[in-house]
Protein backbone atom coordinates (compact mmCIF):
# COMPACT_ATOMS: atom_id res chain seq x y z
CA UNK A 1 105.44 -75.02 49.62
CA UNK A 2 102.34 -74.94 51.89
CA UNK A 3 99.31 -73.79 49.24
CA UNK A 4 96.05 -72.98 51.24
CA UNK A 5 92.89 -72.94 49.20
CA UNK A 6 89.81 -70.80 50.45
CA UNK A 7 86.31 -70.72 49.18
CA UNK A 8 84.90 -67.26 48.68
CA UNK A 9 81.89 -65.80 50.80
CA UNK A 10 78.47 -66.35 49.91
CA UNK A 11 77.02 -65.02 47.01
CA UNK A 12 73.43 -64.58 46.38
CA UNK A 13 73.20 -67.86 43.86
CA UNK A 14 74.55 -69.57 46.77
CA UNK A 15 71.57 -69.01 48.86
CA UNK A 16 69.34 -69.27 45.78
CA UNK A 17 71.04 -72.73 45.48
CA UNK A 18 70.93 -71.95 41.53
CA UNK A 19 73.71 -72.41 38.73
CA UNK A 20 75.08 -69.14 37.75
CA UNK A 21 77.61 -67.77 35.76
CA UNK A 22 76.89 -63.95 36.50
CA UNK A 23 80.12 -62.27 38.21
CA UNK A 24 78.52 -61.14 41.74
CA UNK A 25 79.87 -59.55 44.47
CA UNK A 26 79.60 -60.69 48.37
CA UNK A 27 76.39 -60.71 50.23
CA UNK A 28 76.35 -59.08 53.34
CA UNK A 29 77.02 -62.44 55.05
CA UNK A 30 79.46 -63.64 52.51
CA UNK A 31 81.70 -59.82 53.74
CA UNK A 32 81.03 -61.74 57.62
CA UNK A 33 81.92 -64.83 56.82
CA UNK A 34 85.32 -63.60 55.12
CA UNK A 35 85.82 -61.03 57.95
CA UNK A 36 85.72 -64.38 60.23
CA UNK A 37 88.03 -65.83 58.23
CA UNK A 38 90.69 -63.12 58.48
CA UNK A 39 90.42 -63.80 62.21
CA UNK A 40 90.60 -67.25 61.98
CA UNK A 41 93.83 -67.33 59.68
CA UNK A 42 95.99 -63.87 60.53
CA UNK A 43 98.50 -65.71 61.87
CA UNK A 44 98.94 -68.24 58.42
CA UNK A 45 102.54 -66.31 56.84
CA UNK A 46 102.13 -66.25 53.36
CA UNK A 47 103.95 -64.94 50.59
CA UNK A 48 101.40 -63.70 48.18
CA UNK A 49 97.57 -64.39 47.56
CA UNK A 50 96.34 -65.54 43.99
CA UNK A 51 93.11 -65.11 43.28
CA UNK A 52 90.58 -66.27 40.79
CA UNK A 53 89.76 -62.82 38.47
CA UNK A 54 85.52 -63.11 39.89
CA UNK A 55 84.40 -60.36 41.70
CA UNK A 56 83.83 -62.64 44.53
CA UNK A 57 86.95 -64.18 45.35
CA UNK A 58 88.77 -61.02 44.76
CA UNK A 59 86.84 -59.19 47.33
CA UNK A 60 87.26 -62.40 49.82
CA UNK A 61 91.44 -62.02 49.10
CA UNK A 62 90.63 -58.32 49.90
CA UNK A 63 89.18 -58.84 53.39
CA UNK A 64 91.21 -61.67 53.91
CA UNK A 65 94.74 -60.75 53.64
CA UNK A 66 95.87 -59.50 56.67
CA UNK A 67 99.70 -58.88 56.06
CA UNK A 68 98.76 -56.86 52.76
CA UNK A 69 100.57 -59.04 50.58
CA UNK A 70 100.22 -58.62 47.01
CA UNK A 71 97.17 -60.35 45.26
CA UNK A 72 97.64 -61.21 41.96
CA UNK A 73 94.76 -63.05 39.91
CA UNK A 74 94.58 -66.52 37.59
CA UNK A 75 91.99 -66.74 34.34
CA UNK A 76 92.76 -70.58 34.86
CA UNK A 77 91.32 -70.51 38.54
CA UNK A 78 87.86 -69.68 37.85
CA UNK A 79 84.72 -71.60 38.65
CA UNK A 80 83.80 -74.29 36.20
CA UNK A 81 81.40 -72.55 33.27
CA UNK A 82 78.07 -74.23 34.01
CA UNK A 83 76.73 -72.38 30.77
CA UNK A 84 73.27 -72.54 29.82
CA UNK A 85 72.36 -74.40 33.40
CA UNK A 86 72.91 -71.14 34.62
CA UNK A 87 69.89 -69.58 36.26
CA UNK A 88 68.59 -73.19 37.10
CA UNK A 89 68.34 -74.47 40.57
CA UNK A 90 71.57 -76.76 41.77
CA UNK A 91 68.89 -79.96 41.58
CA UNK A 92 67.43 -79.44 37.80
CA UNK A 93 70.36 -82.03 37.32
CA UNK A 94 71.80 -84.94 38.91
CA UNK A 95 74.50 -83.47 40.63
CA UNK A 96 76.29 -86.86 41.45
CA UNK A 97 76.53 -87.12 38.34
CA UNK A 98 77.59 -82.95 36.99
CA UNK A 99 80.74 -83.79 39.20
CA UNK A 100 81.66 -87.37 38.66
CA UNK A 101 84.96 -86.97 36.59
CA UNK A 102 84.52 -90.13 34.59
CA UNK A 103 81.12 -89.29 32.98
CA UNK A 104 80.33 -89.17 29.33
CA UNK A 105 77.15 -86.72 30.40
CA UNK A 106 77.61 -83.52 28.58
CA UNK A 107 75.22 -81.04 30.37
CA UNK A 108 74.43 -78.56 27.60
CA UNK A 109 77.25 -76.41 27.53
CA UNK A 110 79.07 -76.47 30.85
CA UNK A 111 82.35 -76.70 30.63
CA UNK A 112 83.88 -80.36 30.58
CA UNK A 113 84.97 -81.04 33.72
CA UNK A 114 88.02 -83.13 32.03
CA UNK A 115 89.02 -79.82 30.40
CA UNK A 116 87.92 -77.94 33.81
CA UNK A 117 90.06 -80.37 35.83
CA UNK A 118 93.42 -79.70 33.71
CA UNK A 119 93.23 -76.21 33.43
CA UNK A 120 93.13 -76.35 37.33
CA UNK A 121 96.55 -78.54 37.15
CA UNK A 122 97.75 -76.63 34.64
CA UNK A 123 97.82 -73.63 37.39
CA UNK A 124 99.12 -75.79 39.91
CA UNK A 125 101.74 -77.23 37.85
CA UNK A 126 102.78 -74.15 37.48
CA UNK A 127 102.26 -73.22 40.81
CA UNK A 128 104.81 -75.95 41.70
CA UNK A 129 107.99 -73.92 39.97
CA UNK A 130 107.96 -70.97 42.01
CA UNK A 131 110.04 -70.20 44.91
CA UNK A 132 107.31 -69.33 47.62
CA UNK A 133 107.31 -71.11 50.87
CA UNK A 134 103.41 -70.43 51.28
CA UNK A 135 100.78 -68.95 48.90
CA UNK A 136 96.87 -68.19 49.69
CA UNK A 137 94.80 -69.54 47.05
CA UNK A 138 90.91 -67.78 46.80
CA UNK A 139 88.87 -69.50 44.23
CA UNK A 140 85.72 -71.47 44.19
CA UNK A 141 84.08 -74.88 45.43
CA UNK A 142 84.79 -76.72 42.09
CA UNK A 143 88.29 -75.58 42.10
CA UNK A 144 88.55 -76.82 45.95
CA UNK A 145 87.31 -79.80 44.94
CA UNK A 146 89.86 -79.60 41.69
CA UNK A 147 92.51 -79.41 44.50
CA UNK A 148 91.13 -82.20 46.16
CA UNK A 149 92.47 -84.49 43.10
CA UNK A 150 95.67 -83.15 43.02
CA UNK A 151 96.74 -83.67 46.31
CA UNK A 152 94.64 -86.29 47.28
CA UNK A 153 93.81 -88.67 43.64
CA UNK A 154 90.84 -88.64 41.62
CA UNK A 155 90.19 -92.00 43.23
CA UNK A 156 86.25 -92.85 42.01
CA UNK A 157 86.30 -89.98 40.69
CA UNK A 158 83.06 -88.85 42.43
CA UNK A 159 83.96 -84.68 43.45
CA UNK A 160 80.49 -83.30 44.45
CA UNK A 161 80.93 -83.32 47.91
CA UNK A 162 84.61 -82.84 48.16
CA UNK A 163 84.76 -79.05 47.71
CA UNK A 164 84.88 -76.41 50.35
CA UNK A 165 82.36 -74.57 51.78
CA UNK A 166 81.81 -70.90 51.92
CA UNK A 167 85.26 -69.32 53.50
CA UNK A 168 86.37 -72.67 54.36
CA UNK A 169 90.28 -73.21 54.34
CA UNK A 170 92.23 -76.22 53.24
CA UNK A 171 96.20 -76.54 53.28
CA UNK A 172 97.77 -78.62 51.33
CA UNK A 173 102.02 -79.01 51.04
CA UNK A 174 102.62 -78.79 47.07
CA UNK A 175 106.41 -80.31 46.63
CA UNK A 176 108.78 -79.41 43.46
């Protein structure tokens, strides 16, 4: 099955460049940026769209989906829980370090991003049972960069700059 992943718009935390863990819709560039995308991608056949359940990648897989497939949305696909760094700007931390899957750092209460990384394959094990030949994934950087592992191995185990940009696309061919 091909599985393409795409990073929502922008939001207005992206610009900020702040942790956040407020559900916001699209900025006005964020609605361009996935209007591009629908360009860019209308001739990518898929069979359905799953979304994450945040305001923002649901209105991306909105704009987006230009056969008007059905979009269906994942709790498990959501954007790692930064918690209480929420609010604070990306570098009140070491990033590096926020993403490096083999740390022992707990930042405050962010989710753990060993817990964040298998509820990710929990979806795509799942993912792997069904019978679709193609399936649009909208979800967030940390889950692109969730994918990244998957398909490609945790390797170092360094992630921060292995996620996709705003209404970036990746495919990736998920076997049985």
């Amino acid at each position: 099955m091909k599985v393409y992943i795409v990073r929502h718009g922008e939001v207005s935390f992206n610009v900020l460049k702040c942790y956040s863990t407020i559900d916001e819709d699209l900025t006005d560039v964020g609605v361009i940026q996935a209007r591009n995308l629908r360009q860019k991608i209308k001739d990518i056949k898929y069979d359905i769209i799953i979304s994450s359940p945040l305001v923002r990648a649901k209105h991306t897989a909105d704009i987006i989906n230009f056969n008007r497939k059905e979009i269906v949305t994942d709790e498990r696909i959501k954007e790692r829980d930064c918690g209480d760094l929420s609010g604070k700007p990306l570098n009140a931390i070491d990033r590096d370090e926020y993403w490096n899957y083999n740390t022992s750092i707990k930042y405050g209460t962010s989710e753990d991003i060993q817990l964040f990384f298998r509820r990710i394959y929990s979806f795509l094990d799942e993912l792997r049972t069904k019978e679709y030949s193609s399936v649009l994934i909208v979800a967030h950087s940390g889950v692109s960069k969730v994918f990244s592992a998957y398909f490609e191995g945790i390797n170092e185990g360094m992630f921060l700059d292995r996620g996709l940009k705003n209404c970036e696309i990746k495919e990736y061919n998920l076997k049985k």
